[in-house]
N, C-alpha and C. Protein backbone atom coordinates (compact mmCIF):
# COMPACT_ATOMS: atom_id res chain seq x y z
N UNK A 1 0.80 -1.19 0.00
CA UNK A 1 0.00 0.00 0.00
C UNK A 1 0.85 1.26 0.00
N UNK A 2 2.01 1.14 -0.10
CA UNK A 2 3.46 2.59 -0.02
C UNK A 2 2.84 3.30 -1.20
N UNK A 3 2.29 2.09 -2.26
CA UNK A 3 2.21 3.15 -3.61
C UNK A 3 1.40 3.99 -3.76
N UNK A 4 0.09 3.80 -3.10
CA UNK A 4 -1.18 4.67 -3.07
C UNK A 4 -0.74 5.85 -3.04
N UNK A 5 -1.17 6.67 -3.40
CA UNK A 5 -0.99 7.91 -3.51
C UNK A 5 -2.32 9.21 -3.22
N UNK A 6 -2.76 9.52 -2.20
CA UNK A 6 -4.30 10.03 -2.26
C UNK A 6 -4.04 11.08 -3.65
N UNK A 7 -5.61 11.28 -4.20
CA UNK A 7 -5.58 12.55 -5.33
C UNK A 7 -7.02 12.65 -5.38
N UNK A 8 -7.32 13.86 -5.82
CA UNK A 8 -8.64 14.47 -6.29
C UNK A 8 -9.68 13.80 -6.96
N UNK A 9 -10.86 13.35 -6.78
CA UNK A 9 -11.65 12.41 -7.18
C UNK A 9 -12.09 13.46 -8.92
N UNK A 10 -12.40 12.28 -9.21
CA UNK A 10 -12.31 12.68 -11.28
C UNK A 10 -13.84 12.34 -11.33
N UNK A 11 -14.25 13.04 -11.79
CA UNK A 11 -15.37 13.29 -12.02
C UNK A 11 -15.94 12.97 -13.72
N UNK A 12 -16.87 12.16 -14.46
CA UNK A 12 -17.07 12.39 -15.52
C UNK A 12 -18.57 13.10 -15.82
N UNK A 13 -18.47 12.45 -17.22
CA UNK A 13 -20.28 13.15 -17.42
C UNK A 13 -20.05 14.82 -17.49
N UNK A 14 -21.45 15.28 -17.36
CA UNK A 14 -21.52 16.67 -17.76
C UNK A 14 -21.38 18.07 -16.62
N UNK A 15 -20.90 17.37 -15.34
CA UNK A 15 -21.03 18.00 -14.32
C UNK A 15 -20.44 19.36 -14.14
N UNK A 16 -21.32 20.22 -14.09
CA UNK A 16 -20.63 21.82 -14.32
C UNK A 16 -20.12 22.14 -12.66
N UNK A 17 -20.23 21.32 -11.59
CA UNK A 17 -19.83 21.99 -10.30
C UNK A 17 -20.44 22.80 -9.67
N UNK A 18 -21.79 23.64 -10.40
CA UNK A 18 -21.89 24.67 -9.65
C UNK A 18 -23.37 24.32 -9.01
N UNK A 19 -23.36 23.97 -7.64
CA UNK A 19 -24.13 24.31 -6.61
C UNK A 19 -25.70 24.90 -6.64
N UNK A 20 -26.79 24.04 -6.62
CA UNK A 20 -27.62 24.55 -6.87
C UNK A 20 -28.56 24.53 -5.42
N UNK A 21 -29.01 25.92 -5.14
CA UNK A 21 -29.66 26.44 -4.05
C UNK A 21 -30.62 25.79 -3.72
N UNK A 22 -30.90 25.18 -2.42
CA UNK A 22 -32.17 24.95 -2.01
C UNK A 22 -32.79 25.62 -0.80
N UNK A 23 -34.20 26.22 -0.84
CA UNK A 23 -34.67 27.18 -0.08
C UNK A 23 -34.66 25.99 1.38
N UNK A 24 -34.32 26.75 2.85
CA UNK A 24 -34.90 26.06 3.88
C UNK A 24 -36.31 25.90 4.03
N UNK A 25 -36.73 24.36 4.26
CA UNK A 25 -38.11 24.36 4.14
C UNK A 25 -38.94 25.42 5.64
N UNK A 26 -39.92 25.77 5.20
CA UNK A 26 -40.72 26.44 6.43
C UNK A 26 -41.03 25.51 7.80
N UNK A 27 -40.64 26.08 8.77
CA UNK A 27 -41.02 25.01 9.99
C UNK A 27 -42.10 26.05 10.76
N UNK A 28 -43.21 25.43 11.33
CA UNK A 28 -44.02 26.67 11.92
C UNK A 28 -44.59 25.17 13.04
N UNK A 29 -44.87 25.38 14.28
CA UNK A 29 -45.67 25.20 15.32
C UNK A 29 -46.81 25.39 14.76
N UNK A 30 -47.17 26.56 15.00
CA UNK A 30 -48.29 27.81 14.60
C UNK A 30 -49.25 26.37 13.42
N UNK A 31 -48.57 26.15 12.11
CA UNK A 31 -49.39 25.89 10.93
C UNK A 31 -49.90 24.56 11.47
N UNK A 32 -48.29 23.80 11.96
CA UNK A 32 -48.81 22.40 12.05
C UNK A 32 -50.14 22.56 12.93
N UNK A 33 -50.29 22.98 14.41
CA UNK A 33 -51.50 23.16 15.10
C UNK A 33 -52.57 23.29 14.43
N UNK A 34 -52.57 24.52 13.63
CA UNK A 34 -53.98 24.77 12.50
C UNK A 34 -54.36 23.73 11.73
N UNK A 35 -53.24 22.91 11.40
CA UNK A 35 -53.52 21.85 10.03
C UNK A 35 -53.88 20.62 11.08
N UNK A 36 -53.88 20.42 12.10
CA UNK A 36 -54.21 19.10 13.25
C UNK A 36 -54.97 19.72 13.48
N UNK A 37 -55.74 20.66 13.63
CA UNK A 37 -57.10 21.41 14.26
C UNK A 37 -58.24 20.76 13.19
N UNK A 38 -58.02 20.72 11.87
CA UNK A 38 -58.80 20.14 11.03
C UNK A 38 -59.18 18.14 11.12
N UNK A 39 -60.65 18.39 10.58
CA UNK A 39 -60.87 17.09 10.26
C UNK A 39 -60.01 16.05 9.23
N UNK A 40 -59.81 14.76 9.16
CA UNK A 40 -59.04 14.22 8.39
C UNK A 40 -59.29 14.54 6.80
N UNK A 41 -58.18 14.09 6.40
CA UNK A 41 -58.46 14.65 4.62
C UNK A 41 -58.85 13.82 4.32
N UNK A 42 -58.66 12.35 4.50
CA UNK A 42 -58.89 11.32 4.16
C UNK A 42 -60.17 10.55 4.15
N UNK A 43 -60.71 10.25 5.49
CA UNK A 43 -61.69 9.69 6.37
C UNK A 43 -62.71 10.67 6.91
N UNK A 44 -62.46 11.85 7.11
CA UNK A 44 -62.78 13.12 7.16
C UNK A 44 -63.20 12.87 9.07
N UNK A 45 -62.89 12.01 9.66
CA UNK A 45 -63.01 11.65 10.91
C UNK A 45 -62.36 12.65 12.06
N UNK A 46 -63.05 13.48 12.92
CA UNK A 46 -63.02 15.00 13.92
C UNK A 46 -61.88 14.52 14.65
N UNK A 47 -60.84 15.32 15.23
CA UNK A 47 -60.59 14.97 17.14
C UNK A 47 -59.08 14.42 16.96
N UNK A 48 -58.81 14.03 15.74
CA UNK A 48 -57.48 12.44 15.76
C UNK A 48 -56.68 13.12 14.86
N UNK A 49 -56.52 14.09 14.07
CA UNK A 49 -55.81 14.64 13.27
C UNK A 49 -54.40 15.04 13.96
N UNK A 50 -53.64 14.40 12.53
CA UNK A 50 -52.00 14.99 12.70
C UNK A 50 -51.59 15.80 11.62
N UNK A 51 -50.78 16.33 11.63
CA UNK A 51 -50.02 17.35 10.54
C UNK A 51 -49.19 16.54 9.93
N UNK A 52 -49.37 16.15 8.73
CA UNK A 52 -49.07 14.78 7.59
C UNK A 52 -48.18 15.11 6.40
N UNK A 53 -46.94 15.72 6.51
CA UNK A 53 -46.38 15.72 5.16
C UNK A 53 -46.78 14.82 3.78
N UNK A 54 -46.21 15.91 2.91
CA UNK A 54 -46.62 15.15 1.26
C UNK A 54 -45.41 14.15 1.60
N UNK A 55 -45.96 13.05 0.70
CA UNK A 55 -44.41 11.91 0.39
C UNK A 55 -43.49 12.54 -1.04
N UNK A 56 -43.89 13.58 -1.41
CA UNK A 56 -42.47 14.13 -2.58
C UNK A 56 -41.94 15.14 -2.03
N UNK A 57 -40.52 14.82 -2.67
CA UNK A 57 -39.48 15.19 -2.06
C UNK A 57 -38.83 15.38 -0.62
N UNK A 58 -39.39 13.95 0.04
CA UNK A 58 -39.16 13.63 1.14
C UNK A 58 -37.54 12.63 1.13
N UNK A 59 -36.51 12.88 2.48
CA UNK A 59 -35.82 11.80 2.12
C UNK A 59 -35.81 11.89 3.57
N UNK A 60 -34.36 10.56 3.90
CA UNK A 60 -34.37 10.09 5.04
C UNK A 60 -34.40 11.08 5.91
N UNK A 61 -34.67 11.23 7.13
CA UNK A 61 -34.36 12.78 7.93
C UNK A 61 -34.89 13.87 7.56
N UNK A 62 -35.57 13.90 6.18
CA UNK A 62 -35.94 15.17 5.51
C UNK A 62 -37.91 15.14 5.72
N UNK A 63 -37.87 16.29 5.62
CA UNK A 63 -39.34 16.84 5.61
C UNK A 63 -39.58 17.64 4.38
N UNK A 64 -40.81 17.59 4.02
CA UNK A 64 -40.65 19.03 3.11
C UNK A 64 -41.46 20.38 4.03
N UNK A 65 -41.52 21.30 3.28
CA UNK A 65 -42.12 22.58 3.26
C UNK A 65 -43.04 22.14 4.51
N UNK A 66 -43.67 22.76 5.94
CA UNK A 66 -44.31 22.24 6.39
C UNK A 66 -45.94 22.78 6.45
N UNK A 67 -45.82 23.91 5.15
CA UNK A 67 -47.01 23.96 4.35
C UNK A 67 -47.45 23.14 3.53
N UNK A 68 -46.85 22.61 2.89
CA UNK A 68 -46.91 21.01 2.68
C UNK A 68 -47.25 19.64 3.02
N UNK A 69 -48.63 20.01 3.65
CA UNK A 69 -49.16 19.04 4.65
C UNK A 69 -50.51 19.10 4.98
N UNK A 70 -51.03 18.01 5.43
CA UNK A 70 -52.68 18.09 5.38
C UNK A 70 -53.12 17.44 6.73
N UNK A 71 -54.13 17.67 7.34
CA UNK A 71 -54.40 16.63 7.99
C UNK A 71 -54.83 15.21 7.67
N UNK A 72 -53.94 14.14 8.50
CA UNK A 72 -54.47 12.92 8.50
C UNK A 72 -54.76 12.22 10.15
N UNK A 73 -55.72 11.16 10.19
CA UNK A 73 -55.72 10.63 11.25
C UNK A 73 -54.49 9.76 12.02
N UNK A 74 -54.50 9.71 13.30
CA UNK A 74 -53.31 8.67 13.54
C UNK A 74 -54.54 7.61 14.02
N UNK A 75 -53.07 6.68 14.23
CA UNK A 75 -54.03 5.20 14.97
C UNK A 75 -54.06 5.39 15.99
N UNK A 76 -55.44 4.68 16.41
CA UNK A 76 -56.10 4.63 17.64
C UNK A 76 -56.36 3.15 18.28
N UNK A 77 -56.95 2.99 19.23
CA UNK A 77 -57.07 1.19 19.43
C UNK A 77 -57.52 0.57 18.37
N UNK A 78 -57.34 -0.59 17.92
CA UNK A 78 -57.66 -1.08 16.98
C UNK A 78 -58.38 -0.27 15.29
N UNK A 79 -57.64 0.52 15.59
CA UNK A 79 -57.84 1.18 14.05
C UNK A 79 -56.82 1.92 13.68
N UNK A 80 -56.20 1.40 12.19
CA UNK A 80 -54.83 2.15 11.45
C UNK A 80 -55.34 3.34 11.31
N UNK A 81 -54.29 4.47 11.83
CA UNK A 81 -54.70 5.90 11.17
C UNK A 81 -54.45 5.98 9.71
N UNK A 82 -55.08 7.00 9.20
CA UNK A 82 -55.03 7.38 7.43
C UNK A 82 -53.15 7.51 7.16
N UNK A 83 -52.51 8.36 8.35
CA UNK A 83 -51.41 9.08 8.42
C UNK A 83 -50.54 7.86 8.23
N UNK A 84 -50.55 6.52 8.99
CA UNK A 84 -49.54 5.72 8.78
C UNK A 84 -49.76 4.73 7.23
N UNK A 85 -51.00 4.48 6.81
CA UNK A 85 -51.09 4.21 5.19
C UNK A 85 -50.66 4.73 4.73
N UNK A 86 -51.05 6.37 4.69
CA UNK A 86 -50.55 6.93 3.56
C UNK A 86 -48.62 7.17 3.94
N UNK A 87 -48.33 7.29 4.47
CA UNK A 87 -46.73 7.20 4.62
C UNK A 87 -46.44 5.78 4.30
N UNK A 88 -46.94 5.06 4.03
CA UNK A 88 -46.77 3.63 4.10
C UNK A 88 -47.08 3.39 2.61
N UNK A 89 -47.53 3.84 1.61
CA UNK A 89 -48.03 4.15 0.52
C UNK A 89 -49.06 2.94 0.12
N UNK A 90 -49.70 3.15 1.71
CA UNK A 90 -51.50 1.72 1.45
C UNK A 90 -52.86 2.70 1.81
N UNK A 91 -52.55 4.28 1.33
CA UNK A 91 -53.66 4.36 1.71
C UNK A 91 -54.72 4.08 0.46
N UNK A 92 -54.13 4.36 -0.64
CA UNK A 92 -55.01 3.91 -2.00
C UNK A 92 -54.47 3.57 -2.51
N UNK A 93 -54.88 3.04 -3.64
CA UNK A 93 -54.42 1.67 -5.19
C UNK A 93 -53.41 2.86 -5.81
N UNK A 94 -52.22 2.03 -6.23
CA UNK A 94 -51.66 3.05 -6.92
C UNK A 94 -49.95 3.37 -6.95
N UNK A 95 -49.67 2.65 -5.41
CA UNK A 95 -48.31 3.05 -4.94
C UNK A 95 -47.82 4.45 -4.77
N UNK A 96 -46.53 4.85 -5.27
CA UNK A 96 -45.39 5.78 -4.54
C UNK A 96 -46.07 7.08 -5.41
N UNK A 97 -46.64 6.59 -6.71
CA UNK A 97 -46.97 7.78 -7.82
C UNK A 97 -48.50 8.65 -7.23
N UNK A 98 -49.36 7.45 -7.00
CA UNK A 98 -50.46 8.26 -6.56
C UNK A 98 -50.62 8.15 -4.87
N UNK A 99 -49.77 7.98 -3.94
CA UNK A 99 -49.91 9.34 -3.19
C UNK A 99 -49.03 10.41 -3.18
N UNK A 100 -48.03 9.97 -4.27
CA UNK A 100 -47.46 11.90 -4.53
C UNK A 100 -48.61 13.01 -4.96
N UNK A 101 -49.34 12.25 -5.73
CA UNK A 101 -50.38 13.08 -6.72
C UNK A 101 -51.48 13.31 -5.36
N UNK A 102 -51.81 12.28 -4.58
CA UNK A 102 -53.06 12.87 -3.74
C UNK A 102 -52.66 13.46 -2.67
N UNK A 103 -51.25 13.37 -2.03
CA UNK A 103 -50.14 14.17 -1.21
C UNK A 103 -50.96 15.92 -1.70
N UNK A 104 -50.68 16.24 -2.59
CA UNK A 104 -50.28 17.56 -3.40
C UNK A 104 -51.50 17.84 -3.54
N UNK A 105 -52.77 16.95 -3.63
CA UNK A 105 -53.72 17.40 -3.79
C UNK A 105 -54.75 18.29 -2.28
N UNK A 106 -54.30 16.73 -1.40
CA UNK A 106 -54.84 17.14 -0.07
C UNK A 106 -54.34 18.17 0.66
N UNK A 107 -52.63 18.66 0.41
CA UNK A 107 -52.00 19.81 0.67
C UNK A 107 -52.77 21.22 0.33
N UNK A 108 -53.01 21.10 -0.94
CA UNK A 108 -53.46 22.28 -2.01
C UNK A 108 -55.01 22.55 -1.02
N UNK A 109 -55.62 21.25 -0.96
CA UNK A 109 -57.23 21.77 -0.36
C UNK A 109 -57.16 22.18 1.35
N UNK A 110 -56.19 21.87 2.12
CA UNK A 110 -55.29 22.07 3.14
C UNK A 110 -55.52 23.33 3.33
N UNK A 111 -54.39 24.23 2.41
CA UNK A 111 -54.07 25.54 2.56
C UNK A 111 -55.53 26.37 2.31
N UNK A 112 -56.41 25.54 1.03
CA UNK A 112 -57.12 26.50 1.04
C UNK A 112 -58.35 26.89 1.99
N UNK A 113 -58.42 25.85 2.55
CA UNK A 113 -59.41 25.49 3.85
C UNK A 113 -58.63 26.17 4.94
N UNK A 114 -57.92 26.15 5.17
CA UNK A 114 -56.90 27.38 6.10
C UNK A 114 -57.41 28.71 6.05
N UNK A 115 -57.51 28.92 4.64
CA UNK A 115 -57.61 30.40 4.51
C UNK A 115 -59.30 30.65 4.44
N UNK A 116 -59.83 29.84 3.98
CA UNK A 116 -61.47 30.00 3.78
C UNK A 116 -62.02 30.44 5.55
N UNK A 117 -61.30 29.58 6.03
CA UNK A 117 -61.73 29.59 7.15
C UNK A 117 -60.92 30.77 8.06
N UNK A 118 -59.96 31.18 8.07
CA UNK A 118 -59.55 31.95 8.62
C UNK A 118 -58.85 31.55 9.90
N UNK A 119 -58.31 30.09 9.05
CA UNK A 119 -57.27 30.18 10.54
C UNK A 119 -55.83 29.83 9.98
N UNK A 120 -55.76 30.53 8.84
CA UNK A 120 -53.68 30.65 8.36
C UNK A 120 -53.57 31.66 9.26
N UNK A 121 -52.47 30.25 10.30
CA UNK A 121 -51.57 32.02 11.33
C UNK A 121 -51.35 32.84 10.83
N UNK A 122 -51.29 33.94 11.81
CA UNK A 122 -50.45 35.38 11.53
C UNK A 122 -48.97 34.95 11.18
N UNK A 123 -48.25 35.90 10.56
CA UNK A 123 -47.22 35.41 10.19
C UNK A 123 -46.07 34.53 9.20
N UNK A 124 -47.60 33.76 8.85
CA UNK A 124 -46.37 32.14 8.28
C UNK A 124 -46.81 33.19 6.73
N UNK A 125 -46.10 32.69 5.75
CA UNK A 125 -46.19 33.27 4.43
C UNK A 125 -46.98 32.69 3.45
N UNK A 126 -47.88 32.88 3.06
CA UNK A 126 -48.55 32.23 1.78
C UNK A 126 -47.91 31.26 0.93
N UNK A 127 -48.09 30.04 0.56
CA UNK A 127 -47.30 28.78 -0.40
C UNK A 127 -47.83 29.58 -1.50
N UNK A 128 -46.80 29.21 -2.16
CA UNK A 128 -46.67 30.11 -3.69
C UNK A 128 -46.95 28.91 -4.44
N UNK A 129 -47.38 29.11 -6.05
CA UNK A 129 -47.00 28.49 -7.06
C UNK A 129 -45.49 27.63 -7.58
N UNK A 130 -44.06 28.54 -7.22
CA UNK A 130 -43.18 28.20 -7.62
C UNK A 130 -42.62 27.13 -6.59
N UNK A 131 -42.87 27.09 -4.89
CA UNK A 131 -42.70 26.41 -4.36
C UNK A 131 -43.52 25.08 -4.11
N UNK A 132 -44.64 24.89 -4.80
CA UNK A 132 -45.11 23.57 -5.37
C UNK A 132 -44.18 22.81 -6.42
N UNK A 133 -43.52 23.52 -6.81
CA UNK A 133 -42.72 22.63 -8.47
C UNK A 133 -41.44 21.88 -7.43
């Protein structure tokens, strides 16, 4: 092993190096509370609601946006909450693709039920268009 020599890892392919920005996702107390204050998205069942991230662009340790989230139920005695299916990707037919798609959907009716109703905290910032993509 005398010969090894450490050196600079070589890179191929088209890789230009340059660093592409990612916004810190929003963390709020405040929203999650409002978004568990609601009935389930799912089951639409009162009282049991959690604040349920989308499954895109989730990774290990990672969360997304925590506007990005809907209420779902947890489990209770003998009954699976909505929240651990759908993280589990059994809450409907379809797999990893359609609950990204119903993730984004129940998010979207989320926020807007927030605001219909008038309980988006003071403070947290409106989810934009560009931060859905």
């Amino acid at each position: 092993m005398d010969s090894v020599v450490p050196r600079a890892a070589v890179m191929g392919g088209s890789c230009t190096g340059a660093s592409v920005h990612k916004d810190t996702p929003l963390r709020s107390e405040k929203y999650r509370r409002a978004v568990s204050s609601l009935p389930c998205a799912h089951c639409h069942i009162a009282g049991y609601s959690q604040h349920a991230h989308e499954n895109a662009g989730k990774g290990k340790g990672q969360k997304v946006d925590d506007r990005r989230a809907m209420p779902l139920c947890c489990t209770r005695p003998g009954i699976e909450g909505c929240h651990v299916a759908f993280d589990q990707y059994r809450l409907v037919p379809g797999g990893r693709e359609a609950h990204v798609a119903l993730g984004r959907a129940m998010a979207a009716q989320t926020r807007h039920q927030l605001n219909t109703m008038g309980l988006w905290p003071a403070g947290i910032p409106q989810f934009t268009e560009d931060e859905e993509a």
